[in-house]
N, C-alpha and C. Protein backbone atom coordinates (compact mmCIF):
# COMPACT_ATOMS: atom_id res chain seq x y z
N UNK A 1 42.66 2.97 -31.52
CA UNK A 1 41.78 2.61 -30.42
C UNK A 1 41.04 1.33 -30.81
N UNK A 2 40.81 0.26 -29.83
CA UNK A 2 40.32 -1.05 -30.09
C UNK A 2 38.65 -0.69 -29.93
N UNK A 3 38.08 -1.74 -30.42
CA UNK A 3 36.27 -1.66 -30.09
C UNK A 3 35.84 -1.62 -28.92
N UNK A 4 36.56 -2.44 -28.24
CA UNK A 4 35.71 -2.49 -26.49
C UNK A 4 36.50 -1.23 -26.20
N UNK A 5 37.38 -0.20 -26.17
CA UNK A 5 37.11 0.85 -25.81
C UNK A 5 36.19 1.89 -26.20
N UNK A 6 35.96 1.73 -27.42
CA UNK A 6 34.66 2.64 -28.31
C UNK A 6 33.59 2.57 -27.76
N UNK A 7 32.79 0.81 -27.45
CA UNK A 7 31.85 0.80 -27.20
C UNK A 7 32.11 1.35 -25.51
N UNK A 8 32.78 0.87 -24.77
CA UNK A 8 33.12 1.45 -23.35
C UNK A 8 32.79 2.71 -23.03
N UNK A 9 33.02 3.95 -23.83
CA UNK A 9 33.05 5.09 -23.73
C UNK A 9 31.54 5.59 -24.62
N UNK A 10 31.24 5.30 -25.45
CA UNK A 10 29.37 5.13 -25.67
C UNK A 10 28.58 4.76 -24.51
N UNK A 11 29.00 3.61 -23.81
CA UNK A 11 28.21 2.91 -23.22
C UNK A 11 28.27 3.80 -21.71
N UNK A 12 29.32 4.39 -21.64
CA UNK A 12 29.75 5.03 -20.27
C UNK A 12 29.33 6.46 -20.24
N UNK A 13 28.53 7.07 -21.69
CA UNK A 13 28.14 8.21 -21.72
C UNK A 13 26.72 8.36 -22.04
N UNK A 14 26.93 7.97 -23.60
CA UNK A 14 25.54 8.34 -24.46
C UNK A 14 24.50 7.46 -23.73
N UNK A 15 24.55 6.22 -23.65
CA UNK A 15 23.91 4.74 -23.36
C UNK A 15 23.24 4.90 -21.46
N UNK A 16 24.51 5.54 -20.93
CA UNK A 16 23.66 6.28 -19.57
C UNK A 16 22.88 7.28 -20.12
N UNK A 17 23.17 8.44 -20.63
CA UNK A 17 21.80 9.53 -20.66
C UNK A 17 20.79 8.69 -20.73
N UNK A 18 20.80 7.80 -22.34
CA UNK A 18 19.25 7.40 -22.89
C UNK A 18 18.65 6.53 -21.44
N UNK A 19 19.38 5.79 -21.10
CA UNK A 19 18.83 5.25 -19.69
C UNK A 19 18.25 5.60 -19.16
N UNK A 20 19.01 6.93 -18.68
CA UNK A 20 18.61 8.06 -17.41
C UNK A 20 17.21 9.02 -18.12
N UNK A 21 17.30 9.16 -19.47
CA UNK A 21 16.02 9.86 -19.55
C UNK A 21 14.97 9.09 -20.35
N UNK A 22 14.68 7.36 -20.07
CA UNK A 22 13.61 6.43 -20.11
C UNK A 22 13.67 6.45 -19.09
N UNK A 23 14.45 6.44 -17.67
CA UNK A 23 13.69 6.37 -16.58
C UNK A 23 12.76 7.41 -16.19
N UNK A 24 13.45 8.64 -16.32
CA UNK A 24 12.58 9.98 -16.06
C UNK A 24 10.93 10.07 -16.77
N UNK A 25 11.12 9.75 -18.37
CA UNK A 25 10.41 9.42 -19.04
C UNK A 25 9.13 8.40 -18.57
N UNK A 26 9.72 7.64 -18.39
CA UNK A 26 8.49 6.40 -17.27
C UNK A 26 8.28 6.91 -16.14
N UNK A 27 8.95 7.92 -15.19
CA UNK A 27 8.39 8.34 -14.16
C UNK A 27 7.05 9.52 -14.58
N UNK A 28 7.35 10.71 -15.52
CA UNK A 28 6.87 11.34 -15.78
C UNK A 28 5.47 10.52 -16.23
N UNK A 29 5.79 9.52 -16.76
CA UNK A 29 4.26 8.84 -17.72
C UNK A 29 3.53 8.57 -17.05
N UNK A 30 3.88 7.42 -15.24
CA UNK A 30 3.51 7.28 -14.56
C UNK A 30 2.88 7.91 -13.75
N UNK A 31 3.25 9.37 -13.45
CA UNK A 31 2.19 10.42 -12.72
C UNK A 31 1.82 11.84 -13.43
N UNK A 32 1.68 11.31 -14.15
CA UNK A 32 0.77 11.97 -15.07
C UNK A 32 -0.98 12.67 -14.88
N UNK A 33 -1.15 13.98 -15.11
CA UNK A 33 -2.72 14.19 -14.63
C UNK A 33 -3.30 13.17 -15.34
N UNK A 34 -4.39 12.50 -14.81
CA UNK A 34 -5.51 11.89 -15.09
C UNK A 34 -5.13 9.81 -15.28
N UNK A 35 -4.36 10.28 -14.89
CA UNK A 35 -3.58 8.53 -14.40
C UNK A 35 -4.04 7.98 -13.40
N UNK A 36 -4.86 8.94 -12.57
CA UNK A 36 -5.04 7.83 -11.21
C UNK A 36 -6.52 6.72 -11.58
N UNK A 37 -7.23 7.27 -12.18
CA UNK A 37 -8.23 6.39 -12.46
C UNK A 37 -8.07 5.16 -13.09
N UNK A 38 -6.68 5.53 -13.84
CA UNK A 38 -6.45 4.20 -14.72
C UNK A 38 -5.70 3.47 -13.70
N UNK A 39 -4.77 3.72 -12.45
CA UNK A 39 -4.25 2.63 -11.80
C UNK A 39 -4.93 2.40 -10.60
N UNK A 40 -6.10 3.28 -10.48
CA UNK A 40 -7.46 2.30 -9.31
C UNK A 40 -7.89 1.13 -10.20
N UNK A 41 -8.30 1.38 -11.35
CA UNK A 41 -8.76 0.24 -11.94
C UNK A 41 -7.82 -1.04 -12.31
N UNK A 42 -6.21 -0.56 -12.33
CA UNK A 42 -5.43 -2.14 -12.55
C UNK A 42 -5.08 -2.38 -11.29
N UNK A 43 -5.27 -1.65 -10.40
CA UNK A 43 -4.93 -2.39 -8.57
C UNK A 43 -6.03 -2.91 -8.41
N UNK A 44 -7.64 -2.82 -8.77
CA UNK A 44 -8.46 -3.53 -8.98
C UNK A 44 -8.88 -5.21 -9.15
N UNK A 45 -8.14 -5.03 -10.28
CA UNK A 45 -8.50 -6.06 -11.48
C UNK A 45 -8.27 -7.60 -10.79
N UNK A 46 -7.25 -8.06 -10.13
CA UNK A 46 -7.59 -9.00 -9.11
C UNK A 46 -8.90 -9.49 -8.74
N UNK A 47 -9.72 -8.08 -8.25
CA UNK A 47 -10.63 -8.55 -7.31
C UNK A 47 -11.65 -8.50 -8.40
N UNK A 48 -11.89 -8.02 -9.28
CA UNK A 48 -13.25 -8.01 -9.83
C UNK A 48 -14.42 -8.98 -9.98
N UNK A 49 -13.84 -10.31 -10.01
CA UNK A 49 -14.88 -11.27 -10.29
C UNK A 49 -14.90 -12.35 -8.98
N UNK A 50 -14.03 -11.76 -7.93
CA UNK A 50 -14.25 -12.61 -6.71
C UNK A 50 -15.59 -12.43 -6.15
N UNK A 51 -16.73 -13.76 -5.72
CA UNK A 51 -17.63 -13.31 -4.91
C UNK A 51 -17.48 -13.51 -3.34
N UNK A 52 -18.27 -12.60 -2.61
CA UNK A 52 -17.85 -12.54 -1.34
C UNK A 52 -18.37 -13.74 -0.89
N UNK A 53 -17.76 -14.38 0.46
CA UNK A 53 -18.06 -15.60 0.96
C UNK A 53 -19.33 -15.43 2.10
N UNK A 54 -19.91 -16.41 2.13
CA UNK A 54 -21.40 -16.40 3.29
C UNK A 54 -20.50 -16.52 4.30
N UNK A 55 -21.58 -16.94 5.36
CA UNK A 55 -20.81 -16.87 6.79
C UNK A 55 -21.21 -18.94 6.55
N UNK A 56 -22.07 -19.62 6.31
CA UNK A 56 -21.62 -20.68 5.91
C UNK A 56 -21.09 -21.83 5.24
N UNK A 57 -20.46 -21.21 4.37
CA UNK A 57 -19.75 -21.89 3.30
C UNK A 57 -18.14 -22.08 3.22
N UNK A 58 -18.15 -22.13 2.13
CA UNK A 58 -16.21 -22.20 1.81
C UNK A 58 -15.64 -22.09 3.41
N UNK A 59 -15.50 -20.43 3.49
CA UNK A 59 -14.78 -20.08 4.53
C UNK A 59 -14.64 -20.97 6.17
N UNK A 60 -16.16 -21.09 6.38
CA UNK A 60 -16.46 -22.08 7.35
C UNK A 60 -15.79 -23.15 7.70
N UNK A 61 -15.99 -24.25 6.56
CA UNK A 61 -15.88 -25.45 6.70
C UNK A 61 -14.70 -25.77 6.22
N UNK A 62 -13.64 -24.72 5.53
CA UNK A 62 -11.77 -24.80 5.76
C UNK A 62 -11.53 -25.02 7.00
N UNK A 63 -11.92 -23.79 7.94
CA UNK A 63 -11.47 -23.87 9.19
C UNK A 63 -12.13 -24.79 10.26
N UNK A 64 -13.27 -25.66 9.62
CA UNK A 64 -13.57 -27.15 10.83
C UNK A 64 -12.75 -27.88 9.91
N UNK A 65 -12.13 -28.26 8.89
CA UNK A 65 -11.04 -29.14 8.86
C UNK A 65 -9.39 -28.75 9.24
N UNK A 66 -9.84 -27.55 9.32
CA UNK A 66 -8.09 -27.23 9.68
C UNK A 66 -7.95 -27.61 10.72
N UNK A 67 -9.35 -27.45 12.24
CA UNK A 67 -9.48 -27.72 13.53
C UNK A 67 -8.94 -29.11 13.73
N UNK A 68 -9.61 -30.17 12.98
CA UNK A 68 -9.89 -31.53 13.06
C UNK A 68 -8.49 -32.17 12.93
């Protein structure tokens, strides 16, 4: 038997399971009890240091030059 059939038949068996159970594995990790707090806080993280805009500033005076 040549190598690329060896590895072929590893790769077509063993190499799927390990696949198939890191995916399961990362699903399981992912919803996990007590996980949700940790992915409110990285869907978060974007916004944390944005400050909100006045009613006359930034926001304003984009849209009288966008008008113009």
């Amino acid at each position: 038997m040549d190598t690329y059939s060896i590895f072929r038949q590893i790769a077509d068996s063993w190499v799927l399971l390990a696949m198939f159970m890191f995916f399961v594995g990362t699903v399981l990790w992912v919803f996990r009890p007590g996980s949700r707090e940790l992915h409110k806080d990285a869907a978060q993280a974007p916004f944390r240091n944005d400050q909100p805009a006045t009613d006359g500033e930034t926001r304003g005076a984009y849209h009288k030059e966008a008008r113009q």
